[in-house]
N, C-alpha and C. Protein backbone atom coordinates (compact mmCIF):
# COMPACT_ATOMS: atom_id res chain seq x y z
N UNK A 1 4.25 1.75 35.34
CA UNK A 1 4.32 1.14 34.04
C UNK A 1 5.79 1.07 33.63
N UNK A 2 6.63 0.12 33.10
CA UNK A 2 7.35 -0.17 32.69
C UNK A 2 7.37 -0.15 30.73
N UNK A 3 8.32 0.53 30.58
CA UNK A 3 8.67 0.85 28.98
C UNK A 3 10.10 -0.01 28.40
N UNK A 4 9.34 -1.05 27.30
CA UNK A 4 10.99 -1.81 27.24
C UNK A 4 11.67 -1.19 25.95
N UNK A 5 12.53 -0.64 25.93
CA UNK A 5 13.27 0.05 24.94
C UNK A 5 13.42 -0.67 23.55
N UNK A 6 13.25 -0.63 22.36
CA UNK A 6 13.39 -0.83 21.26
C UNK A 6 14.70 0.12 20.36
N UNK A 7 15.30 -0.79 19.85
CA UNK A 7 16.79 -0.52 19.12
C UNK A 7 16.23 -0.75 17.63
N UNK A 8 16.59 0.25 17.09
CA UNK A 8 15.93 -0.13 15.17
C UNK A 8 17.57 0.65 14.49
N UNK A 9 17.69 0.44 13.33
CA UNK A 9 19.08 0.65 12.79
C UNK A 9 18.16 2.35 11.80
N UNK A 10 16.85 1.86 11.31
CA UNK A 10 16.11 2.79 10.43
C UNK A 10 16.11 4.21 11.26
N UNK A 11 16.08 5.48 10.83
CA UNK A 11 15.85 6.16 11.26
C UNK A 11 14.42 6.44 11.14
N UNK A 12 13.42 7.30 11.81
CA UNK A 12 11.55 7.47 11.55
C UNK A 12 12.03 8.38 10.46
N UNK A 13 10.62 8.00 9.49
CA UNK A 13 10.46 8.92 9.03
C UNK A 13 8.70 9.92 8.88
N UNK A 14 8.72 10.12 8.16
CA UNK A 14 7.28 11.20 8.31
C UNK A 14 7.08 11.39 6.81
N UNK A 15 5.45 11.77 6.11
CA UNK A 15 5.02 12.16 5.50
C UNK A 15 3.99 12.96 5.56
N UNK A 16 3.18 13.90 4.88
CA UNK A 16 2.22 14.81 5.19
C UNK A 16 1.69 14.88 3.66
N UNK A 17 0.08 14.69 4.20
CA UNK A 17 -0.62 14.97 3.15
C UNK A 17 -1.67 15.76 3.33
N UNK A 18 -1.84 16.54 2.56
CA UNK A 18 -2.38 17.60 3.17
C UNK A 18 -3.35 17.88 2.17
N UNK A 19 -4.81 17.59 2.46
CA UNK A 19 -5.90 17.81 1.11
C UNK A 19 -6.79 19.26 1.62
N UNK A 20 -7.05 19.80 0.86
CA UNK A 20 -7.38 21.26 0.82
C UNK A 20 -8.54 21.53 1.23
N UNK A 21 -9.75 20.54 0.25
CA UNK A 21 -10.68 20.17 0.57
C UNK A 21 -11.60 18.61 0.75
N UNK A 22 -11.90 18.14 1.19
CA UNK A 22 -12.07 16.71 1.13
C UNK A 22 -12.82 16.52 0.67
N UNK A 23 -14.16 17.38 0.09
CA UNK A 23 -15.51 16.56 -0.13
C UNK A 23 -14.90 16.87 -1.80
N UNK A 24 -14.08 17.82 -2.08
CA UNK A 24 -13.89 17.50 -3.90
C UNK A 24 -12.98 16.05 -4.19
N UNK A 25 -13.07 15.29 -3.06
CA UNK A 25 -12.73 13.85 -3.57
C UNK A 25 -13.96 13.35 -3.46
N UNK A 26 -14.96 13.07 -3.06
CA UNK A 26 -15.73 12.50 -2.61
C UNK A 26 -16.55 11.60 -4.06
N UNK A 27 -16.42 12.43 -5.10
CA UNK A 27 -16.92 11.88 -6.42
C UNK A 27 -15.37 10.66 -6.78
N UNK A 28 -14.24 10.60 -6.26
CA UNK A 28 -13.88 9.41 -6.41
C UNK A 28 -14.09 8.30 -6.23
N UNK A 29 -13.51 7.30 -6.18
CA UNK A 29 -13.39 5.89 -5.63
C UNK A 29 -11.88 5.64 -5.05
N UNK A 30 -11.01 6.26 -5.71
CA UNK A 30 -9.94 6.21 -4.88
C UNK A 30 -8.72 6.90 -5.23
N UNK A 31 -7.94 7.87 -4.38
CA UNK A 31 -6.89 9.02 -4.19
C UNK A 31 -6.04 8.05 -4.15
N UNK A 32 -5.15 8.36 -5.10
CA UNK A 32 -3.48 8.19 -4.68
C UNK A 32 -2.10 9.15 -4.87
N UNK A 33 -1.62 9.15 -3.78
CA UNK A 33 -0.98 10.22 -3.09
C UNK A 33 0.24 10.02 -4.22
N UNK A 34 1.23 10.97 -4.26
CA UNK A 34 2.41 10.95 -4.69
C UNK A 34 3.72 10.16 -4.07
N UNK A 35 4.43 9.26 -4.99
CA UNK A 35 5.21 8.38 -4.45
C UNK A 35 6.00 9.43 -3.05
N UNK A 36 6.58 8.42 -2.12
CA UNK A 36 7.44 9.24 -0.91
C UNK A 36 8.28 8.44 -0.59
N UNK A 37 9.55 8.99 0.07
CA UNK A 37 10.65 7.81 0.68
C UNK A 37 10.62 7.70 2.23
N UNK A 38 10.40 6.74 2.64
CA UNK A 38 10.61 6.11 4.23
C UNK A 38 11.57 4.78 4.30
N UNK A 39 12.47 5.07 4.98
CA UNK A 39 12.98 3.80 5.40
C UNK A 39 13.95 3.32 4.20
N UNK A 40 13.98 4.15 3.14
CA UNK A 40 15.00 3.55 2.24
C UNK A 40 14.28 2.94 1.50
N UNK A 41 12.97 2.92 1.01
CA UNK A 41 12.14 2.41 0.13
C UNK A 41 10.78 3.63 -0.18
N UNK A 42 9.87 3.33 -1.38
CA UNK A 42 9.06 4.36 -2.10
C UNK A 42 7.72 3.94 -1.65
N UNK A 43 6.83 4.27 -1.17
CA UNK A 43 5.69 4.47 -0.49
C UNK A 43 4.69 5.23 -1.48
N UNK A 44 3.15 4.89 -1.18
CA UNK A 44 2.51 5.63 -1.34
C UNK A 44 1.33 5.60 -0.80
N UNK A 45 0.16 6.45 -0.39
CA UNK A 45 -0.84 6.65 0.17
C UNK A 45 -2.11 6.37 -0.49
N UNK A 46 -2.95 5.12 -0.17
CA UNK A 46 -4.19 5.17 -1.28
C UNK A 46 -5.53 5.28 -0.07
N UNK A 47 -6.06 6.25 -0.71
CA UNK A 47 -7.34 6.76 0.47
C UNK A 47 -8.56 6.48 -0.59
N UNK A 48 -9.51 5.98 0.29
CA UNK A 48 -11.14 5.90 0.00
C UNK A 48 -11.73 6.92 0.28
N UNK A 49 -12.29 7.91 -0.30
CA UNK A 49 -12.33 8.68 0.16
C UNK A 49 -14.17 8.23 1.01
N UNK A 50 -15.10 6.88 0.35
CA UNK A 50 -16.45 6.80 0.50
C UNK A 50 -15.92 4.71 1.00
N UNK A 51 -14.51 5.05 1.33
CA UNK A 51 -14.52 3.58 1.86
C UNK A 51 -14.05 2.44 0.95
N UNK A 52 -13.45 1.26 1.32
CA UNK A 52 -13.26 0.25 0.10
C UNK A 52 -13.94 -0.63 0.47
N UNK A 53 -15.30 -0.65 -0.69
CA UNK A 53 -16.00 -1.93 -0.49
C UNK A 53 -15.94 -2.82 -0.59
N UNK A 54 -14.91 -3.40 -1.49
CA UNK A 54 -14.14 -4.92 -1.40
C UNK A 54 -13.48 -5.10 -0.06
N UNK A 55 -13.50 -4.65 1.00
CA UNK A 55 -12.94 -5.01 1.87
C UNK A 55 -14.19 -4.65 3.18
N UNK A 56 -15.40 -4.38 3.34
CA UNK A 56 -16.22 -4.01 3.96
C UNK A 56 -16.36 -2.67 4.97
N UNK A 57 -15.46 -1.91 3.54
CA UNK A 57 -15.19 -0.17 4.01
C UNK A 57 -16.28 0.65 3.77
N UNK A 58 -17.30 0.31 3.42
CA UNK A 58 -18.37 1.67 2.75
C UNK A 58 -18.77 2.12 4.43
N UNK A 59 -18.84 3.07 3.77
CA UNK A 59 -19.55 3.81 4.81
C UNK A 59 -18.46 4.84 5.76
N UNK A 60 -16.92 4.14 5.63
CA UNK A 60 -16.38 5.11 6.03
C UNK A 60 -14.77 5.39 5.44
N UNK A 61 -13.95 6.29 5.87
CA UNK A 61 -12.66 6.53 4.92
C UNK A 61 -11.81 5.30 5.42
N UNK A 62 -11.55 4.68 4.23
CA UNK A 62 -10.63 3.95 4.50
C UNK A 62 -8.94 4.37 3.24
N UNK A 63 -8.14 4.03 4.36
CA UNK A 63 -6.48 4.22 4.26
C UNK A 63 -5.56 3.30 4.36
N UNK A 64 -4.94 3.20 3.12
CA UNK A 64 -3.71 2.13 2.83
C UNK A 64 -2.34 2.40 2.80
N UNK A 65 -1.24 1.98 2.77
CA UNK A 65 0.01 2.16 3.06
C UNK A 65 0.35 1.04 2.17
N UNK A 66 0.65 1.44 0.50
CA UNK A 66 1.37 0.43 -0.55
C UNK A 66 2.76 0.63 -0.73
N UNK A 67 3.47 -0.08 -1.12
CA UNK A 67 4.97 0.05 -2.03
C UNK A 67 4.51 0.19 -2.91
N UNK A 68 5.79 1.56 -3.44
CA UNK A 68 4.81 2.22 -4.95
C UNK A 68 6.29 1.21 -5.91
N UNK A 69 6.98 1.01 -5.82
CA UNK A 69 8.03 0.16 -6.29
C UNK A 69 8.58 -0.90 -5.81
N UNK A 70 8.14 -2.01 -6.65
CA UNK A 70 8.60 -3.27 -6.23
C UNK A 70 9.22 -4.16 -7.08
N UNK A 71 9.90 -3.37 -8.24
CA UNK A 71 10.75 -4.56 -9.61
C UNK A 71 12.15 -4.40 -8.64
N UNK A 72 12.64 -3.83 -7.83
CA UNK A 72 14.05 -3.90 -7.14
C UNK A 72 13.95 -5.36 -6.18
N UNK A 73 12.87 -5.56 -5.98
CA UNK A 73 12.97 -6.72 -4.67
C UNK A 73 13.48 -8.23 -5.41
N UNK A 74 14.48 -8.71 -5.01
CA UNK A 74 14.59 -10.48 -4.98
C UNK A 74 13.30 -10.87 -4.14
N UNK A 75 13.19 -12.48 -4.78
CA UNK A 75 12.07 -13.19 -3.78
C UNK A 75 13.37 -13.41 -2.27
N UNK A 76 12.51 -13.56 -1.67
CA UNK A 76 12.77 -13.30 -0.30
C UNK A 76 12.81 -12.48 0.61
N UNK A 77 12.99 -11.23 0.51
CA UNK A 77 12.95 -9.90 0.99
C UNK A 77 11.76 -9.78 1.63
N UNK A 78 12.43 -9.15 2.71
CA UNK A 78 11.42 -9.00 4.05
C UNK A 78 11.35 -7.61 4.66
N UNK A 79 10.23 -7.06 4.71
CA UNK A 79 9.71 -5.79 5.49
C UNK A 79 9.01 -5.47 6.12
N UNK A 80 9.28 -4.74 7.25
CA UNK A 80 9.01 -4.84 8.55
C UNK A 80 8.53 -3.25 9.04
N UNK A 81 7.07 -2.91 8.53
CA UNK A 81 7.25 -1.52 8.97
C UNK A 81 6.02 -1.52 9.97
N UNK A 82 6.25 -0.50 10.86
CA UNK A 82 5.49 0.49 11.99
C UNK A 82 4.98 1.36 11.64
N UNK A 83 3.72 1.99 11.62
CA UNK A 83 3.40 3.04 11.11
C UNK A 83 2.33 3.54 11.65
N UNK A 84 2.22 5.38 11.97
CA UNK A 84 1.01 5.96 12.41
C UNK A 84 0.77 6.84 11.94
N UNK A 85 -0.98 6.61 11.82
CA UNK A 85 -1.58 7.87 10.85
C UNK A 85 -2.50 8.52 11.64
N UNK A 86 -2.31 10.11 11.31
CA UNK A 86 -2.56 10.72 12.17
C UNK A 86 -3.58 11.67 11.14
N UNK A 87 -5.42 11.74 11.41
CA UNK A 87 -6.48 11.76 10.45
C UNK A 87 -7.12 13.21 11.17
N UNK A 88 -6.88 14.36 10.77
CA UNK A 88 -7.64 15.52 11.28
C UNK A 88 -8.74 15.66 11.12
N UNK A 89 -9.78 15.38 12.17
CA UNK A 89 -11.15 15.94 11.83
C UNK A 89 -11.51 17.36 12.06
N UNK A 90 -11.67 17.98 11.56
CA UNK A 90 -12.21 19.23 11.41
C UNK A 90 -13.69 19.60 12.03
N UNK A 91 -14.35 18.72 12.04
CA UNK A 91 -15.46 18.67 12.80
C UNK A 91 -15.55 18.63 13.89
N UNK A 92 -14.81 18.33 14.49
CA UNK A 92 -14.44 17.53 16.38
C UNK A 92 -13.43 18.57 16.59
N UNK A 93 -12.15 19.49 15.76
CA UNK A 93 -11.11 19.67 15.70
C UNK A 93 -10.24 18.88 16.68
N UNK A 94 -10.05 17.70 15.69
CA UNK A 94 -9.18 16.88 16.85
C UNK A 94 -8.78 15.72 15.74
N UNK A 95 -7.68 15.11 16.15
CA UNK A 95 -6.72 14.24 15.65
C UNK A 95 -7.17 12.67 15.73
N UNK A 96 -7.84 12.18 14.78
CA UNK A 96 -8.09 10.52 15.19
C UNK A 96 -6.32 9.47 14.74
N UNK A 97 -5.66 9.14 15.42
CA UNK A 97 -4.72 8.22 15.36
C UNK A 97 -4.98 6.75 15.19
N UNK A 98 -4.47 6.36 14.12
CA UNK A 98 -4.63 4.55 13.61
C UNK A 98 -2.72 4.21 13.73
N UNK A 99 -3.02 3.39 14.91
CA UNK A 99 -1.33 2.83 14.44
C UNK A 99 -1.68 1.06 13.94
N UNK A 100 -0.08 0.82 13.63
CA UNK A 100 -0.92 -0.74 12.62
C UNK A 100 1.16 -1.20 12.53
N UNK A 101 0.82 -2.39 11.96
CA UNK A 101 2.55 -2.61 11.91
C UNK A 101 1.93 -3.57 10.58
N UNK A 102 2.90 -3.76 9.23
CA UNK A 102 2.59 -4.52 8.20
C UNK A 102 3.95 -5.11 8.27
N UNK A 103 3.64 -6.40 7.48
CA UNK A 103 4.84 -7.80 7.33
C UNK A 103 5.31 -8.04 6.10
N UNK A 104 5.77 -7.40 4.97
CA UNK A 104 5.81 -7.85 3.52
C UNK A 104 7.17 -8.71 3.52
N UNK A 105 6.42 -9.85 2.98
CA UNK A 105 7.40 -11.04 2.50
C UNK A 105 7.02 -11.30 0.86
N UNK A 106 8.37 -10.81 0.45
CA UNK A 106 8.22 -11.01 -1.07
C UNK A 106 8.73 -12.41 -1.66
């Protein structure tokens, strides 16, 4: 297998969220995490904890990756992020991984 090297100027960054117990969300509709910095911009984490049904999530957790600040952007501005989430099941004790890449053109 051949690996083709990728050059990025960003350094990675990382966040951790760490919920204590999960089923005392479960009477939500939807968690949102505390703003975070990656990449030189403010992030935040919005979890389902029973799924987003506007989008044909029921039935299981669904996880978003928003800009928690966006009055700094001119129209035109472009962002380009990579990102992996890494979902502990406790049941399995084992790590389910979702990677995904998003395109924001403002």
């Amino acid at each position: 297998m051949y690996l083709l090297p990728v050059l990025r100027d960003a350094p990675p960054s990382h966040y951790l969220l760490k919920i204590q117990s999960f089923s005392s969300l479960t009477n939500l509709n939807k968690f949102i995490s505390n703003n975070f910095d990656a990449g030189g911009f403010k992030w935040k984490l919005c979890l389902y904890p029973n799924g987003d049904k506007e989008n044909k999530g029921e039935g299981h957790i669904s996880i978003y990756l928003e800009l928690a600040e966006m009055s700094s952007f001119q129209i035109g501005w472009e962002i380009n992020v990579i990102f992996n989430f890494f979902v502990f099941d406790q049941l399995q004790d084992k790590y389910v991984t979702i990677q995904g890449s998003l395109f924001l053109h403002i």
